[in-house]
Protein backbone atom coordinates (compact mmCIF):
# COMPACT_ATOMS: atom_id res chain seq x y z
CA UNK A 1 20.61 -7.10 -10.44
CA UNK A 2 23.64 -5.87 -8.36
CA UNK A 3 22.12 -2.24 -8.36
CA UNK A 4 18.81 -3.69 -6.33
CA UNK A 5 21.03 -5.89 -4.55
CA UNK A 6 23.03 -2.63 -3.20
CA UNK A 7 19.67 -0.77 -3.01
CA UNK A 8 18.43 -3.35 -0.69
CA UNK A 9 21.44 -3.58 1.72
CA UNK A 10 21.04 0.59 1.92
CA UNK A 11 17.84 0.51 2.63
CA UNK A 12 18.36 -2.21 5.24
CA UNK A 13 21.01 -0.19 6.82
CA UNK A 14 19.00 2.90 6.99
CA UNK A 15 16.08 0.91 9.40
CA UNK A 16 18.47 0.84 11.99
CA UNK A 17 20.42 4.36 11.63
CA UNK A 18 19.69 7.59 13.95
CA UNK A 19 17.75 10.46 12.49
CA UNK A 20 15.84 13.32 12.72
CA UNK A 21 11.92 13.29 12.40
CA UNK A 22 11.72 17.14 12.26
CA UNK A 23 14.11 16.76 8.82
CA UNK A 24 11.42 14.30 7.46
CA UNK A 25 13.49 11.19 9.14
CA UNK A 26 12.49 9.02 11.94
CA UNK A 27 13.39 9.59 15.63
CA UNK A 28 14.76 6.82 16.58
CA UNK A 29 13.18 6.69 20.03
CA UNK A 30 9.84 6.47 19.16
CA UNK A 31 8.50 3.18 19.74
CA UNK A 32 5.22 3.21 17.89
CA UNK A 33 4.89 5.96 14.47
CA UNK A 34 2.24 7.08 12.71
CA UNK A 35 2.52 9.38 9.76
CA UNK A 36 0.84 11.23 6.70
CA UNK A 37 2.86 12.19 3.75
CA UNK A 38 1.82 14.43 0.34
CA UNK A 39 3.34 14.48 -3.04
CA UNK A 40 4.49 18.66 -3.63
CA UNK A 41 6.26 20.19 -6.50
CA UNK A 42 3.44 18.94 -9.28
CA UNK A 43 -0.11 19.48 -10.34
CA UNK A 44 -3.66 18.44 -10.33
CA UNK A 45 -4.35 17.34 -14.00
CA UNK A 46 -7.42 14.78 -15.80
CA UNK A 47 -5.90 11.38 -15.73
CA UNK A 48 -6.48 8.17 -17.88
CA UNK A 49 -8.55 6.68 -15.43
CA UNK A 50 -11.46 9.42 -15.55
CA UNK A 51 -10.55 11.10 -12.28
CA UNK A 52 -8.03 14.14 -11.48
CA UNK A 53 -3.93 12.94 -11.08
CA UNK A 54 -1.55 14.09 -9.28
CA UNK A 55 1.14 14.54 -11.77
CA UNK A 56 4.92 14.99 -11.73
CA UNK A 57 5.49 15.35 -8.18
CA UNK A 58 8.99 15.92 -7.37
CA UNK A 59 8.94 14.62 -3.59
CA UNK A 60 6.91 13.68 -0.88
CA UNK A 61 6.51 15.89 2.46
CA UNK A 62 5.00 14.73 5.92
CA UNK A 63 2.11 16.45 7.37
CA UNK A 64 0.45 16.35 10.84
CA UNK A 65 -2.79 16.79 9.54
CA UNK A 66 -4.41 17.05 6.18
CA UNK A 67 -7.86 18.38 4.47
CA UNK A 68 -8.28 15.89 2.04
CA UNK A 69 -8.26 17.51 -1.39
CA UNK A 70 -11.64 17.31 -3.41
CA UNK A 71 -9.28 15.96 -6.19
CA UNK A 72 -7.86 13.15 -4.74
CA UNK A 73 -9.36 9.58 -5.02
CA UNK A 74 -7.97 5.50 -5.36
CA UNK A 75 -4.91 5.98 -7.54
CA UNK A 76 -4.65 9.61 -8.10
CA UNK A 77 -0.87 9.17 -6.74
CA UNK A 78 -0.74 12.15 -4.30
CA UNK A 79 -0.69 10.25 -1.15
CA UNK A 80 2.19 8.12 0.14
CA UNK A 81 1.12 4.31 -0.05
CA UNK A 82 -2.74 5.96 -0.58
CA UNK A 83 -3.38 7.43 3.22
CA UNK A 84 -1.84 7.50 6.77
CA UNK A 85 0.04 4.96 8.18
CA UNK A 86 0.96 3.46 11.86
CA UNK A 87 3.15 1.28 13.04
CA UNK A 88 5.20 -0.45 16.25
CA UNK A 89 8.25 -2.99 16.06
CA UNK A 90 5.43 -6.10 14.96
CA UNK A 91 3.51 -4.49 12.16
CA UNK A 92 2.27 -1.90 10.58
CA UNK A 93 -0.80 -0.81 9.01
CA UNK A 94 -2.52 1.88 6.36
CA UNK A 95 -6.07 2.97 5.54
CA UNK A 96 -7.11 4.01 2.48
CA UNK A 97 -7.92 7.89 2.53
CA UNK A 98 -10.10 7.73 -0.36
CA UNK A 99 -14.01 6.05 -1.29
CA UNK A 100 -12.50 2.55 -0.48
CA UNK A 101 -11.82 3.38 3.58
CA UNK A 102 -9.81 -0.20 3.58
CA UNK A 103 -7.29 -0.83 6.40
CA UNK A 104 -4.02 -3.03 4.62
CA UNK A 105 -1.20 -4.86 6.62
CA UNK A 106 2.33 -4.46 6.13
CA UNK A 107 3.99 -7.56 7.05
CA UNK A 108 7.65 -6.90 8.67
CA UNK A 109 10.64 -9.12 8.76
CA UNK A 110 12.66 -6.58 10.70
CA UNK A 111 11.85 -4.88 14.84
CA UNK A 112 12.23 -1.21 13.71
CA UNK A 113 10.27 1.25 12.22
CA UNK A 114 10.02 1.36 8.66
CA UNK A 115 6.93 3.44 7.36
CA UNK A 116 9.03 6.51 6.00
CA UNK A 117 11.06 4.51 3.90
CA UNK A 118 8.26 2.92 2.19
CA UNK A 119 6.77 4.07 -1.40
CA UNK A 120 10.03 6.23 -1.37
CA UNK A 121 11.78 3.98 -4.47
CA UNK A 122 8.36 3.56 -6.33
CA UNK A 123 4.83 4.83 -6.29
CA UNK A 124 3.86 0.86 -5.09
CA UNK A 125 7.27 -0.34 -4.58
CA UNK A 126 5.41 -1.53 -1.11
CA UNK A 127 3.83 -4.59 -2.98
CA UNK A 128 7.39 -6.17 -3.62
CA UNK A 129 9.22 -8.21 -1.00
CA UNK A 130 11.88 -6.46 0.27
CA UNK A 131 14.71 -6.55 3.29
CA UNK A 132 11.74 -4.55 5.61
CA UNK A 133 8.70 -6.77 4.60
CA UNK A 134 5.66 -5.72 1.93
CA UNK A 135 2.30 -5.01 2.04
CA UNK A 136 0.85 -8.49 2.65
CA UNK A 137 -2.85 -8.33 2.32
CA UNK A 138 -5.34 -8.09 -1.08
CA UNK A 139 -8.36 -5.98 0.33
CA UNK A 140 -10.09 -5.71 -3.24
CA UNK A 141 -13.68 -4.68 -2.63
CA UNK A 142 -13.67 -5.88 1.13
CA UNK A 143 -13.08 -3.18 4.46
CA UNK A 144 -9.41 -5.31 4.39
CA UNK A 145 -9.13 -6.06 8.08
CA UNK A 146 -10.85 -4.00 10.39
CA UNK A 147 -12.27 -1.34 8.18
CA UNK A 148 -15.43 0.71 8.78
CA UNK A 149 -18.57 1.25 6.79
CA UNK A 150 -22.30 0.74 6.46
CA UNK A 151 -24.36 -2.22 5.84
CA UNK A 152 -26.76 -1.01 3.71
CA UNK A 153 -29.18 -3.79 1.86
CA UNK A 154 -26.69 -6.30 2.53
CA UNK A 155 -24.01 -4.54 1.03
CA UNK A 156 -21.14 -2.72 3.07
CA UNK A 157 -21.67 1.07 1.23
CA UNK A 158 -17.86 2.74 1.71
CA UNK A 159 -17.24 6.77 1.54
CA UNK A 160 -18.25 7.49 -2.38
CA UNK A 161 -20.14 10.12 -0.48
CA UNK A 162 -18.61 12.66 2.21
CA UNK A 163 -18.71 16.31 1.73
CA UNK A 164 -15.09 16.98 3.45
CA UNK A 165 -12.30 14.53 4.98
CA UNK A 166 -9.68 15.70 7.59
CA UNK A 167 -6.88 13.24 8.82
CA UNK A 168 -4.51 14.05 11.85
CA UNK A 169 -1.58 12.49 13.58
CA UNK A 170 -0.65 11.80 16.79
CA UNK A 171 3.12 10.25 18.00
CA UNK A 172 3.29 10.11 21.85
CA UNK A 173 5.62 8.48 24.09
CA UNK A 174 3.17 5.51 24.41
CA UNK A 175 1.21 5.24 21.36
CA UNK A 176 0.41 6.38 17.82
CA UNK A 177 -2.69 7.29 16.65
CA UNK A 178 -4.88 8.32 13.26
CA UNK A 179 -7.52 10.52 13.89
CA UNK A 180 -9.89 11.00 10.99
CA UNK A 181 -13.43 13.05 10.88
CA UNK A 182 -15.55 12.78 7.75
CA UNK A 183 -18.30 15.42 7.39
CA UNK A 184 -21.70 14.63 5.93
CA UNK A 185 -21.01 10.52 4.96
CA UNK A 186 -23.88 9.69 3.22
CA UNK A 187 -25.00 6.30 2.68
CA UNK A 188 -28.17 5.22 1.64
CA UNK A 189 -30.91 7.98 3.09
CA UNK A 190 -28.83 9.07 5.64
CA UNK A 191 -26.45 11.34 6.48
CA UNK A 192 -23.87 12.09 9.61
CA UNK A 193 -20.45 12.86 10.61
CA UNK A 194 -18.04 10.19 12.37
CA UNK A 195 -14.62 10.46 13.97
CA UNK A 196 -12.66 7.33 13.91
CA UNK A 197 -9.21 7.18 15.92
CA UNK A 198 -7.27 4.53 15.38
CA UNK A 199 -4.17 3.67 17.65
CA UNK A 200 -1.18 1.65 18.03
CA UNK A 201 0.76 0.95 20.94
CA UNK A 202 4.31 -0.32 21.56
CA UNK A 203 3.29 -4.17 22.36
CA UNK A 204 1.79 -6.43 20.11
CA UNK A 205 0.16 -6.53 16.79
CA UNK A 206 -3.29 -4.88 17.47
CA UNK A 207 -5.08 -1.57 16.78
CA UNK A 208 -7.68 -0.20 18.94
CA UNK A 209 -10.25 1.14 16.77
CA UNK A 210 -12.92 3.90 18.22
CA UNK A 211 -15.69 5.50 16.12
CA UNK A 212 -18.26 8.21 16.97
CA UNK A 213 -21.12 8.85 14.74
CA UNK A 214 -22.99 11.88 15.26
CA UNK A 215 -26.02 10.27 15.41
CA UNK A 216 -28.16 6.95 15.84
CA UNK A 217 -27.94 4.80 12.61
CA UNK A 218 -28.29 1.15 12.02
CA UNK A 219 -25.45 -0.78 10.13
CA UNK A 220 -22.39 0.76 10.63
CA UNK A 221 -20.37 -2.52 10.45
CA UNK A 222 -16.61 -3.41 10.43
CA UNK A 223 -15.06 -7.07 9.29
CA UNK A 224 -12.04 -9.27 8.23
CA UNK A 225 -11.97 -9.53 4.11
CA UNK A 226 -13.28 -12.90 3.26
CA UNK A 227 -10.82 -15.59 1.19
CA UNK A 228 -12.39 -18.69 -0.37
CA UNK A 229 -11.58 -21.86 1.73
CA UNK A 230 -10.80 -19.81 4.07
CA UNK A 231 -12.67 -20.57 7.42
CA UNK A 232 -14.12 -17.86 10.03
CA UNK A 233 -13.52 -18.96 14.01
CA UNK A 234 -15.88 -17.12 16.29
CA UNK A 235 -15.64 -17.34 20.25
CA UNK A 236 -17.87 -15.73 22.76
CA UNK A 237 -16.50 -15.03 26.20
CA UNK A 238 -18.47 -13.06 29.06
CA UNK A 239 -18.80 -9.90 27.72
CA UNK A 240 -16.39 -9.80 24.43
CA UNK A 241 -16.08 -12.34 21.36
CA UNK A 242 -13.93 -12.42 18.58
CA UNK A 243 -13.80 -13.50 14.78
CA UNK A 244 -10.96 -14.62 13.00
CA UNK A 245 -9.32 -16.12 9.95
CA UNK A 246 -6.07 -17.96 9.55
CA UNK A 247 -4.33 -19.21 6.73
CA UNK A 248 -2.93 -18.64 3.02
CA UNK A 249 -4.47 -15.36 2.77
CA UNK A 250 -1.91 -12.98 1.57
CA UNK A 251 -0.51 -11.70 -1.16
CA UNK A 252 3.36 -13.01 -0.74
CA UNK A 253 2.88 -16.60 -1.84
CA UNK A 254 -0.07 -19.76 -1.74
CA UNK A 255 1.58 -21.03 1.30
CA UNK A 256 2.35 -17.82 3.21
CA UNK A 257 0.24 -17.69 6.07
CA UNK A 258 -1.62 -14.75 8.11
CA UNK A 259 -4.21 -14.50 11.19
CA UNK A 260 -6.69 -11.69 10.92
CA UNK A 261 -9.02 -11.01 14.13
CA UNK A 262 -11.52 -8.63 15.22
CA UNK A 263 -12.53 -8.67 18.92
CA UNK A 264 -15.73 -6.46 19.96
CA UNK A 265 -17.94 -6.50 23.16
CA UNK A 266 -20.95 -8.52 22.89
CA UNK A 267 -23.63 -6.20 24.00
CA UNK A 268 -22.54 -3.67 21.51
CA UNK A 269 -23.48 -5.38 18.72
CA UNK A 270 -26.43 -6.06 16.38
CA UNK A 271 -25.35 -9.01 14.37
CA UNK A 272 -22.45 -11.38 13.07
CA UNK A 273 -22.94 -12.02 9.70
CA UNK A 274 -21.24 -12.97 6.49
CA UNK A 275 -21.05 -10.43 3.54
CA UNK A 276 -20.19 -10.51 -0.08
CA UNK A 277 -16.59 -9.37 0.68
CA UNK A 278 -16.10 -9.50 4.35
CA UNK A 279 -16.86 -11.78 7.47
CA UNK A 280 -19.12 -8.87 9.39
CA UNK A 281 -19.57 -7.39 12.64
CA UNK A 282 -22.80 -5.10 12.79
CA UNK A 283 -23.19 -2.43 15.56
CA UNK A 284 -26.24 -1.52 17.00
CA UNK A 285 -26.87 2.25 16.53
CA UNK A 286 -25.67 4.62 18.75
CA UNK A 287 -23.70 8.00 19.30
CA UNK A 288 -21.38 6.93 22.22
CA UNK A 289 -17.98 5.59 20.82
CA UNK A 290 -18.05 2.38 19.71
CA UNK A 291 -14.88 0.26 20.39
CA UNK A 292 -13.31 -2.72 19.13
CA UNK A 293 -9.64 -4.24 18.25
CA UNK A 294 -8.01 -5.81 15.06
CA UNK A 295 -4.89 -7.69 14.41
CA UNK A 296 -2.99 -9.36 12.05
CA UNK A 297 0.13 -11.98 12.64
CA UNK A 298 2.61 -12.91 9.47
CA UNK A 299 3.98 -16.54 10.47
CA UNK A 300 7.52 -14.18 8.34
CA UNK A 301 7.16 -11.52 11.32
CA UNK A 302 10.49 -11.76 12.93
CA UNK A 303 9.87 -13.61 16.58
CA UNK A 304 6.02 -13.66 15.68
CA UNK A 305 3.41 -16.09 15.61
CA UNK A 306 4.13 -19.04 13.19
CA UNK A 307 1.59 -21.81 13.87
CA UNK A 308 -2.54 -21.74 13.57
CA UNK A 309 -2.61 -22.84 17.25
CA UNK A 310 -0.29 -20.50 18.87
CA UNK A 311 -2.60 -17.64 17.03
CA UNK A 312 -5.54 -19.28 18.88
CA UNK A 313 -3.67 -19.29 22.10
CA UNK A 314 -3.16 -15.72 21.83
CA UNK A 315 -6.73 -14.65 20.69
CA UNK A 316 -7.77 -16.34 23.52
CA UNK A 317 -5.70 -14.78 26.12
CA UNK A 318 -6.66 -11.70 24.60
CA UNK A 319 -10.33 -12.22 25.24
CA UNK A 320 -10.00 -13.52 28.38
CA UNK A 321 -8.11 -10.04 29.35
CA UNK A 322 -11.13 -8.31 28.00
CA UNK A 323 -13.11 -10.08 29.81
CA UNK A 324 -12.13 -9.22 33.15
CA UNK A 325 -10.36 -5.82 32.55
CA UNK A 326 -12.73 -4.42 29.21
CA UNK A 327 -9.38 -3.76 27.66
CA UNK A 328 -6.04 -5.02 26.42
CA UNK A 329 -3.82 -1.84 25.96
């Protein structure tokens, strides 16, 4: 007990402390981070789950960008915390770089930058509370909160299909970004290539998600994971709407509460509907980039949203802004 106590306080200590990010260490005078980090020093080997393991890694090393290996897949233990991650003072956020595509949460208790400290003591250390915060959101089957895929015969089809993946990272003076192309994603009977580039600035909670297929095909969808009891809110303004969820949706406790949202402009969409896993938005097909915004606010985020109807309030300024500027970064 004393040795995770001292652990704890270390690891504390280090969220505040200069470094270097060109030694693998975070430069302290970044605002917003984004980052994509490999297991090295082990070996590619048939694992008990029927799929190729990474096994006995000795360390993980930070990349800028990444051709996903053919090997890798959900649990195969040779990304960091399973794909790229971004981050500002408020939040932070990961997307599965495997068949699942989910984007998770990381809830944080502390206004510093955290995401190359975590999955450093443990594989999935990240699902434990600790000093920083913990991964706060149970995506299961679902696109977790503002995820992409493809509604095919009412059910969202992921990336079991896609004949290459390549992930890049951007860290600028203003913003963060994951840029991700996936060659020949096929779902159902077709077949294209889509970009996605997803970016975080240095205010608030939200991500600005863009995707560009390369061509016209119905159902390519995004959503909020859905949680029994649970209710969806939906508000139309002028030319933007959101959807959104608030509650005890995470995975910290059965009174710990979260607010998910998705905003999206109006006339770029096909349909709202509810899935099996996820609360849907539906875009109508196109090749121009289609873009929309997601969020999520922890009432344990420190100085962050703690009531139903401040979340509201804020959702609501936010579409308003949209409104009359078609933007809110």
């Amino acid at each position: 007990m004393k040795k995770t106590v001292i652990l704890s306080i270390v690891l504390f200590s280090l969220f505040s402390c200069k470094s270097n990010q060109s030694n693998g260490k975070l430069d302290t005078n970044l605002k917003t981070y984004a980052e994509l980090s490999i297991a090295q020093g082990g070996e590619w080997v048939d694992g008990s789950r029927g799929h190729k393991e990474y096994n006995a890694g000795t360390s993980f090393k930070n990349v800028n960008s990444l051709q996903v290996p053919k090997e890798h897949t959900d649990h195969s233990w040779f990304l960091r915390y399973e794909g790229p991650g971004w981050e500002n003072n408020q939040i932070g956020y990961r997307i599965y770089l495997d068949w699942r595509n989910a984007i998770d949460i990381y809830g944080k208790k502390v206004d510093s930058l955290v995401l190359p400290y975590v999955g450093q003591d443990g594989f999935d250390s990240y699902h434990e509370p600790a000093p920083w915060g913990q991964d706060i959101l149970k995506a299961g089957k679902s696109m977790g909160i503002g995820g992409y895929g493809r509604l095919v015969n009412d059910t969202i089809a992921h990336f079991q299909s896609v004949k290459n993946t390549f992930a890049k990272i951007e860290n600028n003076k203003t913003n963060s970004a994951v840029n991700i192309t996936y060659e020949d994603w096929k779902t159902g009977n077709e077949t294209i290539n889509l970009n996605s580039k997803l970016t975080i600035y240095q205010q608030d909670r939200y991500t600005k998600a863009e995707l560009t297929p390369s061509k016209e095909i119905t159902g390519i969808s995004t959503g909020i994971v859905k949680f029994k009891n649970i209710p969806l809110i939906k508000k139309e303004g002028a030319k933007w709407a959101y959807i959104a969820t608030y509650g005890t949706q995470t995975l910290v406790s059965n009174t710990d509460k979260l607010g998910m949202a998705i905003f999206y402009k109006l006339d770029g969409v096909a349909q709202q509907k509810t899935g099996i896993d996820d609360h849907l938005v539906v875009f109508k097909p196109t090749t121009k980039t289609i873009t929309y915004y997601f969020l999520g606010a922890w009432e344990q985020e420190l100085n962050g949203i703690k009531t139903e109807e401040a979340f509201f309030q804020d959702l609501n300024k936010k579409l308003e802004t949209l409104d009359n500027t078609n933007t809110i970064n």
